[in-house]
C-alpha atoms as a PDB file:
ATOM      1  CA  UNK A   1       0.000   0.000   0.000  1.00  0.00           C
ATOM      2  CA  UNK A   2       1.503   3.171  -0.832  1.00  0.00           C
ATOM      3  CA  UNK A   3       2.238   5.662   1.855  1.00  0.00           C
ATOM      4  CA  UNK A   4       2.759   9.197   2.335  1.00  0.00           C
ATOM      5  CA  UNK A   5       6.107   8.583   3.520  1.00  0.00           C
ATOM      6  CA  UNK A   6       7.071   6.618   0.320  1.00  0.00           C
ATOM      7  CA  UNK A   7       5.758   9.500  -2.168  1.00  0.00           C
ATOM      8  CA  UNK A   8       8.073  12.113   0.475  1.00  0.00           C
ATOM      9  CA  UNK A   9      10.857   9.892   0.398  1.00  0.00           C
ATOM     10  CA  UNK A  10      10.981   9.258  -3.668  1.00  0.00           C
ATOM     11  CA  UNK A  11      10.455  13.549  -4.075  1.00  0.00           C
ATOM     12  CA  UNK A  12      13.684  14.009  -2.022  1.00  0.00           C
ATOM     13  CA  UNK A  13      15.606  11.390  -3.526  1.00  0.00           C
ATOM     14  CA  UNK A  14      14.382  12.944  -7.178  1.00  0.00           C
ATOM     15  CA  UNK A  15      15.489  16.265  -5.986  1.00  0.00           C
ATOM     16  CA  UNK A  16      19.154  15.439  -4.526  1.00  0.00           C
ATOM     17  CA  UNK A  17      19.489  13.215  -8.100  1.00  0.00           C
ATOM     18  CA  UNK A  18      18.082  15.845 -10.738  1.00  0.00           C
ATOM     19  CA  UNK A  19      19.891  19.250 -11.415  1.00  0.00           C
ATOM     20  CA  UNK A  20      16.365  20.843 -11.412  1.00  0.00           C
ATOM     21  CA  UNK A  21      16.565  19.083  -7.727  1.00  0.00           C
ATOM     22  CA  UNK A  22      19.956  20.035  -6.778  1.00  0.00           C
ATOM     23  CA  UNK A  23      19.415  23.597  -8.206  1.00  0.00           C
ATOM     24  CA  UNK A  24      16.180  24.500  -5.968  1.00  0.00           C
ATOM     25  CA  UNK A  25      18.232  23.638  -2.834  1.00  0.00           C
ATOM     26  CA  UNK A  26      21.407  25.170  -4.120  1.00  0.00           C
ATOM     27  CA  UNK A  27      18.832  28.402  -4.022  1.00  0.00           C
ATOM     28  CA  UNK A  28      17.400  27.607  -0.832  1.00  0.00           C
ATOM     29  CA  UNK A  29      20.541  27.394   0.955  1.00  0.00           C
ATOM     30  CA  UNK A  30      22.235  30.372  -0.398  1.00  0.00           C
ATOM     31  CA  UNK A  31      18.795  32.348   0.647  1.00  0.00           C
ATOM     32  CA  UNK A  32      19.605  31.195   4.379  1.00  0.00           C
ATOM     33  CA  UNK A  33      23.133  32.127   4.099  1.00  0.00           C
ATOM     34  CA  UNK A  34      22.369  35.740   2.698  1.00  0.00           C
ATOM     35  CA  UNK A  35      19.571  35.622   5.876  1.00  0.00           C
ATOM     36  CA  UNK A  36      21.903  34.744   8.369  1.00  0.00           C
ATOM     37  CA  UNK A  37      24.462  37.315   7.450  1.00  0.00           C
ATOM     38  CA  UNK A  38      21.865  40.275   7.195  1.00  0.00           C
ATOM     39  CA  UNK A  39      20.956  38.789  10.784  1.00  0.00           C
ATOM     40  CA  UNK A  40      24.710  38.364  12.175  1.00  0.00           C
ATOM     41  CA  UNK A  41      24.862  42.374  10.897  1.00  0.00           C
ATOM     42  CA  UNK A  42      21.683  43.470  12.394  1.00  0.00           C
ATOM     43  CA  UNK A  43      22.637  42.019  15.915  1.00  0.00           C
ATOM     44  CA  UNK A  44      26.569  43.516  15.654  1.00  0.00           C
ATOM     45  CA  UNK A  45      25.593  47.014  14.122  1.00  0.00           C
ATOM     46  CA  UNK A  46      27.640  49.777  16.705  1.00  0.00           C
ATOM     47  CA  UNK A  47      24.263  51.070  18.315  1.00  0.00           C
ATOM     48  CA  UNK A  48      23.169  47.756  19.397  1.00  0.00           C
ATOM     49  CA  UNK A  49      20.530  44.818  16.901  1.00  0.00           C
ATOM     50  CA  UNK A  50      17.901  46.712  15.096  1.00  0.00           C
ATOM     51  CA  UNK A  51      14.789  45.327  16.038  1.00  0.00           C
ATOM     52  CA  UNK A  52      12.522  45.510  12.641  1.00  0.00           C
ATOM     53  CA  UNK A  53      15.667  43.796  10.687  1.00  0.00           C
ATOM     54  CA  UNK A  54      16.518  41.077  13.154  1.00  0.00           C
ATOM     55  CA  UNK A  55      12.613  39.944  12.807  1.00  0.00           C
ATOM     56  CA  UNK A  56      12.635  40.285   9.051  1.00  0.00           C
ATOM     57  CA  UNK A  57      15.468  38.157   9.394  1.00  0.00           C
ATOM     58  CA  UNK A  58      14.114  35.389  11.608  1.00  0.00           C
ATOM     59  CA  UNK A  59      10.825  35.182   9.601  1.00  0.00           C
ATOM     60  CA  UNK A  60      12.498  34.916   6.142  1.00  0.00           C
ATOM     61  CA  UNK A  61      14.869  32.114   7.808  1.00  0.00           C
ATOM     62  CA  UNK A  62      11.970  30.376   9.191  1.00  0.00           C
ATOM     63  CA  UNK A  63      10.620  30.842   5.551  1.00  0.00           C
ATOM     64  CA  UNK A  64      13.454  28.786   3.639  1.00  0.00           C
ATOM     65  CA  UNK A  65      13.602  26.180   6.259  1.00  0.00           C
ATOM     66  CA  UNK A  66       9.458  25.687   6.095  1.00  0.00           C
ATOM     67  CA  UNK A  67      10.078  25.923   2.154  1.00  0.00           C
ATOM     68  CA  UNK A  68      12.783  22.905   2.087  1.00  0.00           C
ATOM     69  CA  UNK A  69      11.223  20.875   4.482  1.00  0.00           C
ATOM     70  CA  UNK A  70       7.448  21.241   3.570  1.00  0.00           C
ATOM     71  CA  UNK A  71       7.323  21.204   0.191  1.00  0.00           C
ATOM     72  CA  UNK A  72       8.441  18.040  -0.440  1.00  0.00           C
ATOM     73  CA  UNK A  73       5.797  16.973   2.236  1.00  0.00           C
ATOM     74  CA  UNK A  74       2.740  18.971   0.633  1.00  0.00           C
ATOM     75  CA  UNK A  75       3.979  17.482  -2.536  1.00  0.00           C
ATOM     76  CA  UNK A  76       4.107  14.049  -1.395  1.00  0.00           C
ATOM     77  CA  UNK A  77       0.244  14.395   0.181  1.00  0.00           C
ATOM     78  CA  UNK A  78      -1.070  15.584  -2.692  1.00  0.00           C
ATOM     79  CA  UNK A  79       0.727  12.372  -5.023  1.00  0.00           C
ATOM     80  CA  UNK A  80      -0.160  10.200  -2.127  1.00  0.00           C
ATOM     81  CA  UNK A  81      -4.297  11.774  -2.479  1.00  0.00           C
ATOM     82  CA  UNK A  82      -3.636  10.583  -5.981  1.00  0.00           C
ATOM     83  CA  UNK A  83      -2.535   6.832  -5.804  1.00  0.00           C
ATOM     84  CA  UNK A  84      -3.896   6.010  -2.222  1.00  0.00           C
ATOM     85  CA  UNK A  85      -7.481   5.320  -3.732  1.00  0.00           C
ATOM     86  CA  UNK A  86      -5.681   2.735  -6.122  1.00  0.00           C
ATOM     87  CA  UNK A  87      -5.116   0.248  -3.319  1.00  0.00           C
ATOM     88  CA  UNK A  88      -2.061  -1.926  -2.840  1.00  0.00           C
ATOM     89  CA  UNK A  89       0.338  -1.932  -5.831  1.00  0.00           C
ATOM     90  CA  UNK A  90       2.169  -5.075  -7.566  1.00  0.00           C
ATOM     91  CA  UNK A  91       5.565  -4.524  -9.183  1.00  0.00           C
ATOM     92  CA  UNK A  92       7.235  -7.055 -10.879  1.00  0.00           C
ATOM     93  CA  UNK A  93      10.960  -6.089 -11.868  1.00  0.00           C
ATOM     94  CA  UNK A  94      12.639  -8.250 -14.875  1.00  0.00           C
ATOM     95  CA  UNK A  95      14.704  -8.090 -17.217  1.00  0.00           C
ATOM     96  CA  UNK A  96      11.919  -6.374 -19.981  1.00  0.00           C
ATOM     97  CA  UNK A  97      11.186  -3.398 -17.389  1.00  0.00           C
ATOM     98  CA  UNK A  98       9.074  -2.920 -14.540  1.00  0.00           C
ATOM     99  CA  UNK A  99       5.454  -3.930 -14.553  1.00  0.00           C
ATOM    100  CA  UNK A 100       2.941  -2.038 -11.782  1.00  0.00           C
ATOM    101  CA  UNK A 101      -0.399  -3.373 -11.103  1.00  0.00           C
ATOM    102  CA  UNK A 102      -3.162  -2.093  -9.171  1.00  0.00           C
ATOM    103  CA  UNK A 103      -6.821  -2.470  -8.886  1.00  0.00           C
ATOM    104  CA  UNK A 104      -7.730  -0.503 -11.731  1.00  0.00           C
ATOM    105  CA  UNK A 105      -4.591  -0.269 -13.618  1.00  0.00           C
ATOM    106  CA  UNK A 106      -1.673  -1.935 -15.182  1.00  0.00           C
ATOM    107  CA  UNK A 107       1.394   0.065 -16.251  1.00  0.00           C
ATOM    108  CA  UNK A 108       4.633  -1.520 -17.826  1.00  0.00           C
ATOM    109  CA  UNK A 109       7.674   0.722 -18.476  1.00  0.00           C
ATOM    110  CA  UNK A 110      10.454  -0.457 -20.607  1.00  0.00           C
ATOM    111  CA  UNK A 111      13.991   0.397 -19.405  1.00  0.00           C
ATOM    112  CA  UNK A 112      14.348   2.841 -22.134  1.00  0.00           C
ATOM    113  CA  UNK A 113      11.371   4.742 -20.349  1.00  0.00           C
ATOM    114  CA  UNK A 114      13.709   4.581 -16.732  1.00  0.00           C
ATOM    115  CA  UNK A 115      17.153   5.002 -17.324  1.00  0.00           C
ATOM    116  CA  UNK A 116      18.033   5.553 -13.795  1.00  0.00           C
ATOM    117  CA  UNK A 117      17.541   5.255 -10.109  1.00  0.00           C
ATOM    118  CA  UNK A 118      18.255   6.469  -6.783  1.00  0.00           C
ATOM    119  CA  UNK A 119      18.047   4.172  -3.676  1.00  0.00           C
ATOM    120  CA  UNK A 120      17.199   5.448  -0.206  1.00  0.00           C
ATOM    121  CA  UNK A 121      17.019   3.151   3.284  1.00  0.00           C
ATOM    122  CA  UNK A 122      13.165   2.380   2.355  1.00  0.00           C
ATOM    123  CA  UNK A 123      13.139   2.985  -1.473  1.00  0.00           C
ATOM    124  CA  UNK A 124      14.195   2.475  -4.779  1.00  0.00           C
ATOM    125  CA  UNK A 125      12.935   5.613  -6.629  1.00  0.00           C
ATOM    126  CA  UNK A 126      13.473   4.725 -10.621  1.00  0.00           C
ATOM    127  CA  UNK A 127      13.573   7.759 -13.017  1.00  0.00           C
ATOM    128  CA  UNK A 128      12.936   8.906 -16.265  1.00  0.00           C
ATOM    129  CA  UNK A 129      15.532  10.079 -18.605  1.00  0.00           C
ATOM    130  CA  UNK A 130      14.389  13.330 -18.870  1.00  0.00           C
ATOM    131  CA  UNK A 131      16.592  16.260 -16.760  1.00  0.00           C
ATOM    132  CA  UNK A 132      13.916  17.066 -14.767  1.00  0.00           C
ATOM    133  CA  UNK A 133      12.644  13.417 -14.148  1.00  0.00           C
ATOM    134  CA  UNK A 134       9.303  14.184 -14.754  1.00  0.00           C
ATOM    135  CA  UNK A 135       8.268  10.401 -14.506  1.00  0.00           C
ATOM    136  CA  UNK A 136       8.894   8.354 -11.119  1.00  0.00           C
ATOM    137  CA  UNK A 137       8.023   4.815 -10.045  1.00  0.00           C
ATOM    138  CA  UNK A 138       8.401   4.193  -6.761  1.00  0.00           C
ATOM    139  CA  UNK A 139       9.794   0.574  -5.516  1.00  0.00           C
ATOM    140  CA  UNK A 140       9.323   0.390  -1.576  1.00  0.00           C
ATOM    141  CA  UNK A 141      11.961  -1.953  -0.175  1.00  0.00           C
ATOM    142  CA  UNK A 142       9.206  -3.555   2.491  1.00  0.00           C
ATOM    143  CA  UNK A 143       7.616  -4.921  -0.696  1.00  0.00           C
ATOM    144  CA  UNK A 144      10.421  -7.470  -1.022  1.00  0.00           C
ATOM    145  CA  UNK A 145       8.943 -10.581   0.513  1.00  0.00           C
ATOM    146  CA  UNK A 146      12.451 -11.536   1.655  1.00  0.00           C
ATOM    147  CA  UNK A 147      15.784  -9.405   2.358  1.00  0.00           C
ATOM    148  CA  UNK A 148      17.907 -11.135  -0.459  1.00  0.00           C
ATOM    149  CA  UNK A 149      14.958  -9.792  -2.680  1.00  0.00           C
ATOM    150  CA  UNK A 150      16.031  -6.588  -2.376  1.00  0.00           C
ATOM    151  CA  UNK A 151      19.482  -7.704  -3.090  1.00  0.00           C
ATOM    152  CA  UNK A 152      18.157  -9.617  -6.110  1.00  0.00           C
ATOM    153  CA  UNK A 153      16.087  -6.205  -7.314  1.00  0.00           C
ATOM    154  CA  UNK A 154      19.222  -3.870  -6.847  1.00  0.00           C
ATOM    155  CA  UNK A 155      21.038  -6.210  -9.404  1.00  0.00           C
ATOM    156  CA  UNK A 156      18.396  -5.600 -11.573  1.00  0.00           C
ATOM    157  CA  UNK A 157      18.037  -2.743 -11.831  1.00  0.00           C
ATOM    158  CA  UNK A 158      22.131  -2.538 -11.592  1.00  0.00           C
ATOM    159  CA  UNK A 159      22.045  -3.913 -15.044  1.00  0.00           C
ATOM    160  CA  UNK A 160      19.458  -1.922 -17.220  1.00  0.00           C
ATOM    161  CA  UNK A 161      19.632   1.580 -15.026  1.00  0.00           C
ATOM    162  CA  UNK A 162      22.365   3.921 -13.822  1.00  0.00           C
ATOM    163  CA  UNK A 163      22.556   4.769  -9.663  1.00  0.00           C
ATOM    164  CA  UNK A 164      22.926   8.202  -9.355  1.00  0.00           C
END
């Protein structure tokens, strides 16, 4: 069953693997750097911290810490809102691609169609070739129905994808 979790986990790992990704949080970090040293100035300025600044400062820190941390997690309800209604998914990895089967649907991508993958302590998040990996499938590792499975899948997917 897919879980909110799972759809935060596979946005994060799409975002540290994608420049798209890496760019946002290259942004969002140097916007908390250029924060912190307007608020380092505002509390050393000669006539003592200026009030208004070293507020304006707080609340736009606050602001790229709630924007790194909770967007991913409003993103990952609203895919979650999505799929949830779908019920428990069935993936079968081989050598042909990955097929995904669910109540209503069956999906089979080709490796072509997911050149590469990222793998996280509870996922294997595989990704379209496209810069931006627009397209994600979603492996949860607690899907395996034994721990050399997951061995067995990361071979897999070893041989038709590139880790990045």
């Amino acid at each position: 069953m897919p879980t909110t979790a799972d759809a935060t986990g596979a946005l994060r790992a799409r975002m540290r693997a994608t420049p798209a990704g890496r760019l946002q949080s290259g942004i969002i970090l140097a916007s908390a750097i250029v924060v912190l040293g307007a608020l380092v100035v505002s509390l050393t300025l000669p006539k003592g911290p200026h009030l208004g600044l070293t507020v304006l400062c707080l609340a736009a820190l606050a602001l790229c810490i709630g924007v790194y941390v909770l967007v991913p997690a409003l993103q990952a309800r609203q895919v979650h809102r999505m799929v949830a209604p779908q019920g428990e998914f069935r993936a079968v990895v081989g050598e042909a691609g990955v097929r995904l089967t669910s109540q209503d649907s069956e999906t089979t991508f080709r490796w072509p169609m997911i050149t590469r993958y990222a793998e996280t302590d509870t996922l294997f998040v595989l990704m379209t070739p496209d810069k931006h990996s627009v397209g994600i499938v979603v492996l949860p590792k607690r899907g395996a129905a034994i721990p050399p499975d997951v061995d067995r899948l990361r071979a897999i997917l070893d041989r038709n994808a590139t880790r990045v």
